[in-house]
Protein backbone atom coordinates (compact mmCIF):
# COMPACT_ATOMS: atom_id res chain seq x y z
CA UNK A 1 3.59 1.57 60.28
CA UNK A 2 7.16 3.19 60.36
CA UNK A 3 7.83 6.91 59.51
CA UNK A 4 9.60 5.63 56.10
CA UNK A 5 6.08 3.88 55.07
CA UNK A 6 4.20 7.04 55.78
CA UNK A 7 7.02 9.08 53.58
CA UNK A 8 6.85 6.74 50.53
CA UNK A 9 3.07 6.85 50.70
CA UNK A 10 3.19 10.39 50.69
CA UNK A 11 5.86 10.53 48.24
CA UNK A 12 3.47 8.43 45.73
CA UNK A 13 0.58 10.41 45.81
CA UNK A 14 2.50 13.66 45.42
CA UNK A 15 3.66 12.46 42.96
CA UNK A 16 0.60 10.87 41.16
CA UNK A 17 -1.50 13.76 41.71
CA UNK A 18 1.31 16.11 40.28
CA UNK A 19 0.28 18.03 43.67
CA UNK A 20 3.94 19.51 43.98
CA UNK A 21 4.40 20.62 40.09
CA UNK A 22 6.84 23.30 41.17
CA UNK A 23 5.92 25.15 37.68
CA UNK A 24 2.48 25.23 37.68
CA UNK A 25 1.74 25.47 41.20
CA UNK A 26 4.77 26.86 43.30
CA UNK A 27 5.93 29.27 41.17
CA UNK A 28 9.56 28.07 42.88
CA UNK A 29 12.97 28.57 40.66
CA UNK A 30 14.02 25.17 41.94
CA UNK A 31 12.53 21.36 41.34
CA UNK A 32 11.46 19.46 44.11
CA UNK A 33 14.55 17.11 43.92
CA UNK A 34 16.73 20.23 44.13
CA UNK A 35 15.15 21.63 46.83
CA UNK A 36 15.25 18.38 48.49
CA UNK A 37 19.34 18.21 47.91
CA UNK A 38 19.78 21.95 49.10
CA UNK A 39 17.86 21.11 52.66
CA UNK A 40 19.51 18.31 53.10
CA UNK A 41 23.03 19.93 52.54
CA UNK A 42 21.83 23.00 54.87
CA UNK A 43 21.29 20.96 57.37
CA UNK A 44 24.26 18.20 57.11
CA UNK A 45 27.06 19.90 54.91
CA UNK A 46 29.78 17.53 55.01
CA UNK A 47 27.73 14.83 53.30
CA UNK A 48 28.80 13.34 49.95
CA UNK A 49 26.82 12.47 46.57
CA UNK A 50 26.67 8.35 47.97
CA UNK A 51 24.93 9.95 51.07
CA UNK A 52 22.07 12.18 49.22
CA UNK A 53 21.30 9.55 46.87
CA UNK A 54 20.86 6.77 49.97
CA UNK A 55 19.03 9.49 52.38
CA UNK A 56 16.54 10.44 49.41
CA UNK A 57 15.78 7.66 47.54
CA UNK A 58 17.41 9.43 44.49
CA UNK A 59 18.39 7.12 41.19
CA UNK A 60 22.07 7.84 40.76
CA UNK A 61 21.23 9.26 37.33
CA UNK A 62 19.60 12.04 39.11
């Protein structure tokens, strides 16, 4: 089992479960998916759009 399966399983169940519901349970001003983006721009910052979308699974409508 690779890193990536244990990530999408992960991913899934958050998701299902509605365990990271930023509004009800964080109390965070940002979604998940834009707190995703921000940390991944902190931490490579000359990255483009093309890259996000491939490095987080994002839909490009996102």
């Amino acid at each position: 089992m690779t890193v990536e399966d244990i990530r999408a399983f992960n991913r899934f169940y958050t998701r299902a479960i509605g365990a990271l519901d930023y509004s009800r349970h964080l109390h965070a001003p940002y979604t998940l998916t834009e707190t995703r983006v921000l940390y991944e721009l902190a931490h490579a910052p000359r990255t483009d759009a093309a890259d996000l979308r491939a490095a987080l699974s994002l839909d490009s409508g996102t």
